[in-house]
Protein backbone atom coordinates (compact mmCIF):
# COMPACT_ATOMS: atom_id res chain seq x y z
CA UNK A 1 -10.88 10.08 -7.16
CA UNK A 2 -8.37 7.84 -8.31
CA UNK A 3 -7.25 4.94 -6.15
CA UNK A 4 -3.59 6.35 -5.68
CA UNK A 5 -4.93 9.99 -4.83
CA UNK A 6 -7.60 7.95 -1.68
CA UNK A 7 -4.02 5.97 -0.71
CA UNK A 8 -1.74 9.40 -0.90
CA UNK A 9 -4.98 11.01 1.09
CA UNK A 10 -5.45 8.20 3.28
CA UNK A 11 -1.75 7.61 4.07
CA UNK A 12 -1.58 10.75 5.50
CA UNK A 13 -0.49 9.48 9.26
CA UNK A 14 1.98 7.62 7.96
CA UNK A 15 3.48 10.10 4.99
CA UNK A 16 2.98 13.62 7.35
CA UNK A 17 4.77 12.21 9.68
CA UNK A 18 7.85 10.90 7.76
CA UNK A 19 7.74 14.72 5.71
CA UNK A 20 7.66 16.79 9.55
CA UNK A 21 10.74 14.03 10.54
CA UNK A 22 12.71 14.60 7.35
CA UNK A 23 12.19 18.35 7.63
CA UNK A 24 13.64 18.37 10.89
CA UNK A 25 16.83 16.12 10.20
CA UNK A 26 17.36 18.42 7.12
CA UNK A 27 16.85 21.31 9.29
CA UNK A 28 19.17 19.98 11.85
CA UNK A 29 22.83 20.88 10.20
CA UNK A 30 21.50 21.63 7.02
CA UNK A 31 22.45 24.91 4.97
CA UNK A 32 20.86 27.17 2.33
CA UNK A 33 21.65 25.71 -1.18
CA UNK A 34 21.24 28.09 -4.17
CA UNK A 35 19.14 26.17 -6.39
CA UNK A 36 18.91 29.07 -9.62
CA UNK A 37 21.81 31.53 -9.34
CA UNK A 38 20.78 33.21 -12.60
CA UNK A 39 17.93 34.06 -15.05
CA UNK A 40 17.64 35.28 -18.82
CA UNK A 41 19.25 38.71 -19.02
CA UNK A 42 17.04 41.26 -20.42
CA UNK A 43 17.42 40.55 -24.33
CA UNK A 44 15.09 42.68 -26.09
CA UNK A 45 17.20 46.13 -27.86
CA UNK A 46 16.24 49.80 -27.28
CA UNK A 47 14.72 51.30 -30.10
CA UNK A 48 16.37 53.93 -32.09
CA UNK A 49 14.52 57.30 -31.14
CA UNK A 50 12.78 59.03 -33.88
CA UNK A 51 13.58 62.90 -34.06
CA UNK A 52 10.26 64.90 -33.07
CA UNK A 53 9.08 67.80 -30.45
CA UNK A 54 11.00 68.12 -26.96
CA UNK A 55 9.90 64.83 -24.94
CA UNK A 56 7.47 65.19 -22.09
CA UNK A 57 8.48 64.86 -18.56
CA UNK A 58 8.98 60.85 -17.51
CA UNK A 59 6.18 59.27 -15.77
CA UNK A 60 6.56 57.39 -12.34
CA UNK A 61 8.43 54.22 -13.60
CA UNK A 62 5.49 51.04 -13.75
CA UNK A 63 6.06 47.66 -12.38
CA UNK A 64 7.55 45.37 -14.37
CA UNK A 65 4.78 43.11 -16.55
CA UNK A 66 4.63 39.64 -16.65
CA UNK A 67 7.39 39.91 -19.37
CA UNK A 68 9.33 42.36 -17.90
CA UNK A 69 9.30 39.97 -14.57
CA UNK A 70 10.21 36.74 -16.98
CA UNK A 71 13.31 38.16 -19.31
CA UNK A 72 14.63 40.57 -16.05
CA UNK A 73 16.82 39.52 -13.02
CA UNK A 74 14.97 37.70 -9.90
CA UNK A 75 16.82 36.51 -6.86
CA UNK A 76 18.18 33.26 -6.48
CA UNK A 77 16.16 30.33 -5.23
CA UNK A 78 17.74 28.25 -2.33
CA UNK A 79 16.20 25.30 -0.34
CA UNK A 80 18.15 23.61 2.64
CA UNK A 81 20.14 20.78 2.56
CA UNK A 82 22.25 18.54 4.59
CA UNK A 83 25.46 16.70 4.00
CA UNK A 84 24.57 12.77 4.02
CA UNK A 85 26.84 11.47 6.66
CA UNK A 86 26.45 8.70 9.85
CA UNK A 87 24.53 10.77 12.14
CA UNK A 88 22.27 11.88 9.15
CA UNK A 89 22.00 7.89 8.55
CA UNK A 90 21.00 7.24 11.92
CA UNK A 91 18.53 9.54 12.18
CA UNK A 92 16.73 8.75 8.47
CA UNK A 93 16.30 4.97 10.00
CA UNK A 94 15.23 5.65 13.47
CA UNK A 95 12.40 7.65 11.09
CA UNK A 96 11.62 4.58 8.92
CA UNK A 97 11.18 2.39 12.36
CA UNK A 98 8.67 5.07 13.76
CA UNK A 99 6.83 4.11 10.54
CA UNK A 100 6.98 0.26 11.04
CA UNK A 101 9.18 -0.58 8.95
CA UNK A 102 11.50 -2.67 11.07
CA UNK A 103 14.93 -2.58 12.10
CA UNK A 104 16.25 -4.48 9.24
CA UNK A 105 14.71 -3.36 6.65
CA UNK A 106 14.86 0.09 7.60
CA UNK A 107 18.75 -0.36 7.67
CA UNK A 108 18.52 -1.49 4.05
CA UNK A 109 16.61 0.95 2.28
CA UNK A 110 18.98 3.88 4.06
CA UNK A 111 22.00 1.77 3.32
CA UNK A 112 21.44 1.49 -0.56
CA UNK A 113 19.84 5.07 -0.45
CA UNK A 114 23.25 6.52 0.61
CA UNK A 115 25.32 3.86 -1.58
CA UNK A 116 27.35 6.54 -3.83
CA UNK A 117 25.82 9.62 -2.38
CA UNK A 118 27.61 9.68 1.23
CA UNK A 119 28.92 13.36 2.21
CA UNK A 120 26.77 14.48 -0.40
CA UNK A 121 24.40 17.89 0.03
CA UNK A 122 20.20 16.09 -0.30
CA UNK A 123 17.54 18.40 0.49
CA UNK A 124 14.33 16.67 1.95
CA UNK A 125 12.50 15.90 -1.65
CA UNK A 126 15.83 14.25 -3.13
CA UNK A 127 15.56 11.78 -0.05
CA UNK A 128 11.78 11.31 -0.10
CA UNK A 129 12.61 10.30 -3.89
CA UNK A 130 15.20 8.21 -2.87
CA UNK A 131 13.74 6.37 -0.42
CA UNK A 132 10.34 5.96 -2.78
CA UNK A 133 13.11 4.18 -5.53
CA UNK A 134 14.30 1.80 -3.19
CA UNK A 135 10.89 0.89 -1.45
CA UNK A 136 9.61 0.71 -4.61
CA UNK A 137 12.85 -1.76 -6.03
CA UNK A 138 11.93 -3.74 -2.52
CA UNK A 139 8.32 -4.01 -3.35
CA UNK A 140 8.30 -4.80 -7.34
CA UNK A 141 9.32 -8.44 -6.73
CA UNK A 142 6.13 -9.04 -4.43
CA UNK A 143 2.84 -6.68 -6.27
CA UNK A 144 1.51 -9.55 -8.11
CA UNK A 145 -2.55 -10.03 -8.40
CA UNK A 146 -4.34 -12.91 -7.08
CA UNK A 147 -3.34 -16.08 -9.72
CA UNK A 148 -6.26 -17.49 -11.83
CA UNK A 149 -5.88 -21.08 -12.56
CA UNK A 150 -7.84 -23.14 -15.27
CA UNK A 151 -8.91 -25.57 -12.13
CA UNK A 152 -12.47 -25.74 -11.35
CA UNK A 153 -13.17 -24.59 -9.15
CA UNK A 154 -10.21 -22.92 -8.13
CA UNK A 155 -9.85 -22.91 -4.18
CA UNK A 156 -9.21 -19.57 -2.21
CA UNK A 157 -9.12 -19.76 1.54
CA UNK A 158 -8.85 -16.57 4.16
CA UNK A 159 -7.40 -16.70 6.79
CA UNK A 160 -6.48 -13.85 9.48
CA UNK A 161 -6.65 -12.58 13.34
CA UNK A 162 -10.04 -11.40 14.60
CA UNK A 163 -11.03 -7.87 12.75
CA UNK A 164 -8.70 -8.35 10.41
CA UNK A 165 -11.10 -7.64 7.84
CA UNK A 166 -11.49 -11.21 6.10
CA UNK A 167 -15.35 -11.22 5.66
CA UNK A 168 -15.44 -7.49 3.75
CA UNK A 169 -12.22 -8.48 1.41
CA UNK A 170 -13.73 -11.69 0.19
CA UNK A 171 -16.83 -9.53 -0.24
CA UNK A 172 -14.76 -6.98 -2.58
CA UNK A 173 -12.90 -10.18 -4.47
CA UNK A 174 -16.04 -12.05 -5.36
CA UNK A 175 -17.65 -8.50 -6.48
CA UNK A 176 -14.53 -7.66 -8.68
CA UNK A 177 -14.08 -11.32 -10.16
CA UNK A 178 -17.35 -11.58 -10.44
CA UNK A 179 -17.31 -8.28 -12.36
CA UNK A 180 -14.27 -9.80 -14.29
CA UNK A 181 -16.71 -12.27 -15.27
CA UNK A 182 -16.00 -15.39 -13.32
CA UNK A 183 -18.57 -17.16 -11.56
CA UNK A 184 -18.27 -17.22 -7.78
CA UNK A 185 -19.56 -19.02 -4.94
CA UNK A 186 -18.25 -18.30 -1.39
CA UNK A 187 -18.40 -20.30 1.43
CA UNK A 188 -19.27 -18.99 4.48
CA UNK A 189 -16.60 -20.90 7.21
CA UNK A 190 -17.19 -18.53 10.11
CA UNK A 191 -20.01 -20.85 12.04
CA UNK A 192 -19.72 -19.21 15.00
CA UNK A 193 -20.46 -15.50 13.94
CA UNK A 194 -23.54 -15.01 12.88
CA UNK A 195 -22.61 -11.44 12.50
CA UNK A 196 -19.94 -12.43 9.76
CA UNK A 197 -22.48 -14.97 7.78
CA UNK A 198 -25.19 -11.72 7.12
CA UNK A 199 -22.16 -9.99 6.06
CA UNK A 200 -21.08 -12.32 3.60
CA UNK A 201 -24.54 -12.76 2.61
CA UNK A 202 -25.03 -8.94 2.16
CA UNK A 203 -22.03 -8.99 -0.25
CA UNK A 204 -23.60 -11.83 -1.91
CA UNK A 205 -26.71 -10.47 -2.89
CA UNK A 206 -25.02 -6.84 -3.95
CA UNK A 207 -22.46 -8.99 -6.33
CA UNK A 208 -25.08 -11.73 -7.08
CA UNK A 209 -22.71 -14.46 -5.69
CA UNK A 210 -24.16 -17.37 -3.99
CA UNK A 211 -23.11 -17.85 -0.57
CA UNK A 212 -23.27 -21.26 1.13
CA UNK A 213 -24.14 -21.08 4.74
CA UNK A 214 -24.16 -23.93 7.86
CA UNK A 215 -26.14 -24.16 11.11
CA UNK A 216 -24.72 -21.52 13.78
CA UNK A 217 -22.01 -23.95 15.56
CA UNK A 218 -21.38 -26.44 12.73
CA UNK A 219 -17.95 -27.55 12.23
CA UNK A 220 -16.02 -25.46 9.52
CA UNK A 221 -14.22 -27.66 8.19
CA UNK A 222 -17.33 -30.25 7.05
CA UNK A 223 -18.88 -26.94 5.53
CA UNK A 224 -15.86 -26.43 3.36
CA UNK A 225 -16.05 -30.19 2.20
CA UNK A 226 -19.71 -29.77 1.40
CA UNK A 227 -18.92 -26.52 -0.63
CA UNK A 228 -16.29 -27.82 -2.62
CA UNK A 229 -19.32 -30.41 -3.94
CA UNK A 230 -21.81 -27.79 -4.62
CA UNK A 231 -18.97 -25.47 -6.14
CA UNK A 232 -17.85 -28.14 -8.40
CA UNK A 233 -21.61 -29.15 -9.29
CA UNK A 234 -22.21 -25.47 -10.27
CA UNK A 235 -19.20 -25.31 -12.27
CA UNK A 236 -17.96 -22.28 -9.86
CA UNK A 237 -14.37 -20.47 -11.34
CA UNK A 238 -13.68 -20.15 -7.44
CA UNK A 239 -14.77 -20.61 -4.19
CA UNK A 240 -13.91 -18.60 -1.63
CA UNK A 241 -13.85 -19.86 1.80
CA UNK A 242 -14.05 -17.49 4.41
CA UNK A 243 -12.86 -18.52 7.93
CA UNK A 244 -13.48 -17.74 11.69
CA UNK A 245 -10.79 -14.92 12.76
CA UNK A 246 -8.37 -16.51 15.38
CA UNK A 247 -5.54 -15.12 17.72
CA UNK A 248 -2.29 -16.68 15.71
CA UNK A 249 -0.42 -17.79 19.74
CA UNK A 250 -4.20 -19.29 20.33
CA UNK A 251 -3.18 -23.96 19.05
CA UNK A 252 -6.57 -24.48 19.70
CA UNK A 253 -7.97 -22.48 16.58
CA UNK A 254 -4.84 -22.25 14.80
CA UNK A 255 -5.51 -26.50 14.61
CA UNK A 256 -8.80 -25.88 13.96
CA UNK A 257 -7.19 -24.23 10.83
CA UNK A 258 -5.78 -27.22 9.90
CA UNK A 259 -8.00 -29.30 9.92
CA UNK A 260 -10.00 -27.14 7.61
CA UNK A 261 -6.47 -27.28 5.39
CA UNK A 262 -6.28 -31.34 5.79
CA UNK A 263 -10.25 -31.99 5.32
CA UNK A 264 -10.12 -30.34 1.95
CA UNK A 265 -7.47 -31.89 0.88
CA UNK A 266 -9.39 -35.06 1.16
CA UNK A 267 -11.87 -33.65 -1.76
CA UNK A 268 -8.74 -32.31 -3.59
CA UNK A 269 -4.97 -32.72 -2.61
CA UNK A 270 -4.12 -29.89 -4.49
CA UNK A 271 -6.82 -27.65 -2.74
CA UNK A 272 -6.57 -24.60 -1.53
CA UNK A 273 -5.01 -23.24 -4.53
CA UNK A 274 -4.31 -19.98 -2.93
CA UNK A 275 -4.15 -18.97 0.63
CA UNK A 276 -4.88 -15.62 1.78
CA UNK A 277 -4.07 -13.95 4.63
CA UNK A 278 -5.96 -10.68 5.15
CA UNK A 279 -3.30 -8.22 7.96
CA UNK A 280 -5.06 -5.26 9.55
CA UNK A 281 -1.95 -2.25 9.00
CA UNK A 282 -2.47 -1.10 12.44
CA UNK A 283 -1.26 -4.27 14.55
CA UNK A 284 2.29 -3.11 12.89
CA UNK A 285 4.95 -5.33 13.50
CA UNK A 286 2.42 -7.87 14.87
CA UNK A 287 1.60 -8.57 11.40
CA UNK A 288 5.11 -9.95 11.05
CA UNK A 289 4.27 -12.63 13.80
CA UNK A 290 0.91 -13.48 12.29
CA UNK A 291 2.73 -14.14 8.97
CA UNK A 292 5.28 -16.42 10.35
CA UNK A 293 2.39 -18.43 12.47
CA UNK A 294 -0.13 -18.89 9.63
CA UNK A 295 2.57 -19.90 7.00
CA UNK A 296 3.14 -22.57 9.49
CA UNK A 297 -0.32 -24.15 9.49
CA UNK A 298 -1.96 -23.22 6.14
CA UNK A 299 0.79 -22.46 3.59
CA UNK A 300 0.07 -19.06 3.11
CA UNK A 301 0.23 -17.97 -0.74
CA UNK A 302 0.00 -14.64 -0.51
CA UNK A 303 -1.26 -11.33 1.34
CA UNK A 304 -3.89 -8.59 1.55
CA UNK A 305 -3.25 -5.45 3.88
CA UNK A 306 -6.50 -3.46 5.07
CA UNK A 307 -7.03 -0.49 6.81
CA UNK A 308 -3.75 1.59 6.09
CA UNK A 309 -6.79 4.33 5.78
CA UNK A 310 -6.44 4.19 9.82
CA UNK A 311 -2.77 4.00 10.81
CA UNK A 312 0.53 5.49 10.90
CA UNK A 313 2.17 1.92 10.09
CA UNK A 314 1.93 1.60 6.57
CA UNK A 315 5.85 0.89 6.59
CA UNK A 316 5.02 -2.79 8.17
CA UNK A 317 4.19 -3.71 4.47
CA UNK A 318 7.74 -3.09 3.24
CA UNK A 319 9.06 -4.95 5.83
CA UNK A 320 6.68 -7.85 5.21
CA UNK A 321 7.98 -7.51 1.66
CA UNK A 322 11.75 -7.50 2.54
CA UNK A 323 11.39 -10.34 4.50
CA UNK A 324 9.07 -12.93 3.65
CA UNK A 325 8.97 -11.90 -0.33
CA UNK A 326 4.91 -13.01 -0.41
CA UNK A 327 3.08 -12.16 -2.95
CA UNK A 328 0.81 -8.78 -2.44
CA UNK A 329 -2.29 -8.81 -3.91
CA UNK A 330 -4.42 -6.20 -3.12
CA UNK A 331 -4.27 -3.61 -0.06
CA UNK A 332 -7.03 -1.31 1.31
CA UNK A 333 -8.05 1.95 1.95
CA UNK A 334 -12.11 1.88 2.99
CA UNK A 335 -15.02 0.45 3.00
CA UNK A 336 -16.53 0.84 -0.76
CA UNK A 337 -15.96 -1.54 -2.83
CA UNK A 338 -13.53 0.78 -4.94
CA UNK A 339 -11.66 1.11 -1.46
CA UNK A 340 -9.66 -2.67 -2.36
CA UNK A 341 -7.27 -2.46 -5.35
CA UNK A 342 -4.26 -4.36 -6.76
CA UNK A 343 -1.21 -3.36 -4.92
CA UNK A 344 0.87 -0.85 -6.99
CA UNK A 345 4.62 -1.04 -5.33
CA UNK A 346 5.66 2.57 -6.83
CA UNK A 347 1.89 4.14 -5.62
CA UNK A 348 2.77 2.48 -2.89
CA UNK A 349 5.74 4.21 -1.93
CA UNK A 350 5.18 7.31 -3.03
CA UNK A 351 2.04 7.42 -0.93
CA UNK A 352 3.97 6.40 1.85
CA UNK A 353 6.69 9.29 1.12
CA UNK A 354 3.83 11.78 0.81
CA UNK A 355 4.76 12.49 -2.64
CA UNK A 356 2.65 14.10 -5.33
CA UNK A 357 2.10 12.60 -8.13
CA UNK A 358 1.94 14.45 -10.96
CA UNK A 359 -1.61 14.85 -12.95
């Protein structure tokens, strides 16, 4: 299964209920619109009878064949539709917020759907398609894969709330780089969960990436330092530092954070290269708050979105889109490995509009 059929499958929360809600606003006020008022007139001649003996009685007339049913008359097709006014507006955003997708940028995408279609007849699929083209125009700026830089090694830290998913995405970047043919070393920055080291260490051995671990307790930040030596030593492409999975209104950990930020700086003032910050899709609109916090503190670079497998918010990444215009590089739809892919903005939104796309 391709990676846009497990998002369309996966999205299915968040897309079944934005088709039931556009049914019913269509539904609401909307009228019967003939779609094919005629077909191809029956074209082939009569034969010319040829004289012989007195004809036999007529059979029972048969049922038209499949050509018969193709070149004769068929009734019209019709499918509802509604007149694009203010209350139709209205409605179409309230939709997009149940989704996620914020106030704001909800407004927008209805606001430039309508722009030279108001009081206009749509049927539902002409505003799913709509609203897919201008998610889609929102989102191209923004789908951009993680930046490879001829700097060795090439910093990458994570950053993100508790069960965000951190420690399985690094897992998935260092298999696929890895893959890609860069060599890899990851630094294991969560001290304090042992659970989250065997993971790392799991993903290690399955991607054959060395992971550098510390005593339970150690201090983060000195394990960072240390790994940026052995990295460097090694002649690592990147190291990924994973990090412990803080609340973003908690100061204490967010300075923690950092001084994981200012202590590798020390080693390399241009380090980290890129900063990652892995959002779960089902906080929703919390995500926007955890952006805004984390940019503060470690200069975020760019985003990952997990689990929109498990929620009915996938809208909160066009919203993230519209308003901080960070890079996307990858979102998530599982557990595999396959499950992680570069973030595709027109998948995206067709996904999200529970369109089909065509084989």
């Amino acid at each position: 299964m391709s990676f846009f059929n497990k998002l369309k499958k996966r999205l299915l929360k968040t897309s079944s209920k934005i088709d039931e809600g556009l049914d019913a606003i269509v539904e609401e006020g909307g009228e019967e619109d003939v779609l094919e008022e005629t077909v191809m007139e029956e074209i082939l001649p009569e034969p010319e009878p040829e004289p012989g003996p007195e004809p036999e009685p007529e059979p029972e007339p048969k049922k038209a064949g499949l050509l018969g049913r193709i070149l004769g008359k068929s009734e019209p097709k019709t499918v509802k539709k509604r007149v694009l006014d203010d209350d139709m507006l209205e409605q179409l955003e309230e939709l997009l917020i149940s989704a996620d997708m914020g106030v704001e940028t909800a407004m927008r995408v209805t606001a430039n759907m309508a722009e030279g279609r108001f009081g206009k007849k749509l049927s539902t699929d002409e505003i799913k398609q709509l609203m897919a083209a201008e998610i889609t125009r929102i989102m191209e700026t923004v789908a951009k894969p993680l930046p490879i830089y001829s700097k060795k090694p090439q910093v990458v830290l994570v950053v993100g709330v508790n069960g965000s998913g951190k420690t399985t995405t690094i897992g998935k970047l260092a298999s696929q780089f890895k893959g890609a043919g860069k060599n890899v070393v990851i630094a294991a920055g969560d001290t304090f969960r042992a659970a989250a080291v065997e993971q790392l260490q799991v993903w290690g051995e399955r991607a054959d990436v060395p992971v550098l671990t510390a005593p339970e307790g150690s201090d983060p930040a000195s394990l960072a330092f240390d790994a940026m030596g052995k990295a460097e030593a090694e002649g690592a492409d990147l190291l990924m530092i994973d990090t412990a999975g803080r609340l973003h209104n908690r100061a204490d950990l967010m300075e923690e954070l950092s001084k994981i930020v200012r202590v590798i700086r020390k080693k390399d003032e241009t380090a980290p290269h890129n900063t990652l910050l892995v959002l779960d899709a089902t906080t929703g609109q919390n995500a926007v708050l955890q952006v805004e916090a984390f940019q503060k503190l470690a200069d975020v670079s760019g985003l990952v979105m997990t689990k929109l497998d498990g929620t009915a918010k996938g809208g909160v990444l066009v919203a993230l889109a519209d308003k901080f215009g960070l890079p996307i590089h990858a979102i998530g739809v599982g557990e595999k490995i396959d499950d992680l892919d570069a973030f595709d903005p027109e998948e995206f939104a067709q996904a999200l509009m529970g369109i089909v796309a065509e084989e």
